[in-house]
Protein backbone atom coordinates (compact mmCIF):
# COMPACT_ATOMS: atom_id res chain seq x y z
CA UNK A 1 -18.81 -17.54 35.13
CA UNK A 2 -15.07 -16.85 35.52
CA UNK A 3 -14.16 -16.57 31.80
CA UNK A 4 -17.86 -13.79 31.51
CA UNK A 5 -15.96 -11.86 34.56
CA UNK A 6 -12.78 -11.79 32.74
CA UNK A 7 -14.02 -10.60 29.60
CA UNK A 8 -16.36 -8.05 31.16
CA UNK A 9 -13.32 -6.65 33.17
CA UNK A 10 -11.79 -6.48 29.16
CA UNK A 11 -14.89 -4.71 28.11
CA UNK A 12 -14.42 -2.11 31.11
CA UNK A 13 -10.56 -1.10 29.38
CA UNK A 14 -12.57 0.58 26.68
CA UNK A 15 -15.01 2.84 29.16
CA UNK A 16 -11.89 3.78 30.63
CA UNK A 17 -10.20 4.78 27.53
CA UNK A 18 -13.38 6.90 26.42
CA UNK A 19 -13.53 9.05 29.44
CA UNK A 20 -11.28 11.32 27.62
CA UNK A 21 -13.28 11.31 24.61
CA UNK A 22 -16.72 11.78 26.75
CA UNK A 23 -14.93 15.00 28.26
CA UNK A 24 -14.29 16.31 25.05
CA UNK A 25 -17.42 16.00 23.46
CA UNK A 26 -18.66 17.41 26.14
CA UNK A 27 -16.37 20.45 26.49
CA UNK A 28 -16.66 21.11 22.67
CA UNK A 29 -20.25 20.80 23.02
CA UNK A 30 -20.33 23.76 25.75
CA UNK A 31 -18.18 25.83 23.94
CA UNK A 32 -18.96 25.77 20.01
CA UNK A 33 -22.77 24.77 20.67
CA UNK A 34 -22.28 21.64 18.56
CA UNK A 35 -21.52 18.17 19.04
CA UNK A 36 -18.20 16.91 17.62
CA UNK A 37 -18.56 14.40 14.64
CA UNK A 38 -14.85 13.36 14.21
CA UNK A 39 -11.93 12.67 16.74
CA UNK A 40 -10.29 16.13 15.03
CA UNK A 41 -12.96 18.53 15.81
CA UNK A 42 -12.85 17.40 19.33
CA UNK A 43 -9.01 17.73 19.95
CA UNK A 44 -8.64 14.14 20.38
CA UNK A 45 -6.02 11.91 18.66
CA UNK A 46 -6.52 9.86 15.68
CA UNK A 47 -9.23 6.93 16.48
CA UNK A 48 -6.57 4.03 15.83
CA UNK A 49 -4.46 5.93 18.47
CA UNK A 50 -6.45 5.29 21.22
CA UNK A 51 -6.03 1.58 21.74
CA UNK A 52 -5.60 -0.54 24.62
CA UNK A 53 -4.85 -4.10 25.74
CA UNK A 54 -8.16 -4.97 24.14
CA UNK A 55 -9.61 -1.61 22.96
CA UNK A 56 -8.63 -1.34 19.05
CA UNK A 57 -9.50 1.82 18.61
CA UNK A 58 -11.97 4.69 19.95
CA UNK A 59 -13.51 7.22 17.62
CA UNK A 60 -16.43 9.71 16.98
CA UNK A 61 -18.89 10.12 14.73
CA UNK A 62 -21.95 12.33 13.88
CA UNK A 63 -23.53 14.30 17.04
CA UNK A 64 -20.52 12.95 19.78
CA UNK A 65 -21.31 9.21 19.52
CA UNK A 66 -18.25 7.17 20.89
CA UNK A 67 -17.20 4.23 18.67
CA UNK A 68 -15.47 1.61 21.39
CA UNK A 69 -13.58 -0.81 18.86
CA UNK A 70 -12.67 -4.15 20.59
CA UNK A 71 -9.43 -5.99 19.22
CA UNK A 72 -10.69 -9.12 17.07
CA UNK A 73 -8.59 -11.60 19.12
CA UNK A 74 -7.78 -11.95 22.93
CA UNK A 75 -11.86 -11.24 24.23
CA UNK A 76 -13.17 -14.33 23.57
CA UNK A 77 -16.36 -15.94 24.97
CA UNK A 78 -19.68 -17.73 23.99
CA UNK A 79 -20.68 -16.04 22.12
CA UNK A 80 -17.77 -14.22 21.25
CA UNK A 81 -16.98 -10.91 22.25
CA UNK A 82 -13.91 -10.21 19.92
CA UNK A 83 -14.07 -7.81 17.52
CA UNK A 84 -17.47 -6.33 18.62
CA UNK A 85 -18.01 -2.68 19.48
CA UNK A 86 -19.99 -0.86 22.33
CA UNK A 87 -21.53 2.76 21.39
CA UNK A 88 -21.88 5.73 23.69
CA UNK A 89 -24.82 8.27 22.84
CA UNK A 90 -24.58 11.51 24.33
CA UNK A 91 -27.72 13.38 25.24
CA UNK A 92 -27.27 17.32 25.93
CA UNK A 93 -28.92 18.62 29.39
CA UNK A 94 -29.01 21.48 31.09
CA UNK A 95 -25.86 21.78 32.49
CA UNK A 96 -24.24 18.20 31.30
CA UNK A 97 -23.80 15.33 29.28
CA UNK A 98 -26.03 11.58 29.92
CA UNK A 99 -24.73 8.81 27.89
CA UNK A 100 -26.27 5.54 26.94
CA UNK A 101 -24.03 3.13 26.59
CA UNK A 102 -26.67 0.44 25.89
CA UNK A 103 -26.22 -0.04 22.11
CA UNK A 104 -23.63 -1.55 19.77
CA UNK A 105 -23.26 -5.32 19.00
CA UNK A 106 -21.03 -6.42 22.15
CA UNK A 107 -23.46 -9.23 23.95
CA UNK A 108 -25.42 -7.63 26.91
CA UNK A 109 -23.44 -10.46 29.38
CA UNK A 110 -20.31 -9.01 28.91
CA UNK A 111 -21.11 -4.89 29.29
CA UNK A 112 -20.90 -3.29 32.55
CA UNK A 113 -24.33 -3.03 34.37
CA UNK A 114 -24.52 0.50 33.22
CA UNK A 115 -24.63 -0.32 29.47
CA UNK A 116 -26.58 -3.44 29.59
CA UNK A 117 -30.16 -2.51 28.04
């Protein structure tokens, strides 16, 4: 249960890390009327820029989808956690942004409660 904490409090880094990238798709999103498909468009560094202790890398793709890039080494787990990736999908409201955070091939143990499907 210990070593599941530890690696979900790894998983966490990389929601931390893409609260920059969530506001940007967001603000890009209110201001050109488009999602941003690449890190470029939404005034965000290069992907492999944004790393962390565990986070590889964080990038976008088509329509504002976060790419959260775990580090193949150093997560760990059973089964294994390392190298695995969690996805943020943005949905455009009225007024804001709701991501799911529910898909991408990280095992449902180790994502916070609000990405776990």
């Amino acid at each position: 249960a210990y070593q599941d904490y530890t690696i979900r409090a790894k998983v966490t880094e990389g929601l931390g890390l893409a609260g920059a990238a969530k506001v940007a798709v967001a603000e890009t999103y209110s201001s050109k009327g488009v999602a941003p498909s690449t890190n470029p468009s939404a005034g965000l560094a290069a992907a492999a820029s944004i790393v962390g202790n565990s986070v590889a890398s964080i990038g976008l793709s088509g329509q504002g989808v976060i790419n959260i890039s775990y580090r193949a080494t150093g997560l760990g787990g059973s089964p294994t956690a390392d190298g695995k990736h969690v996805i943020m999908v943005p949905s455009f409201l009225a007024g804001g942004v709701k991501w799911n955070c529910t898909t991408g091939d990280m095992p449902a143990k180790y994502r916070p409660a609000q990405c776990r499907p």
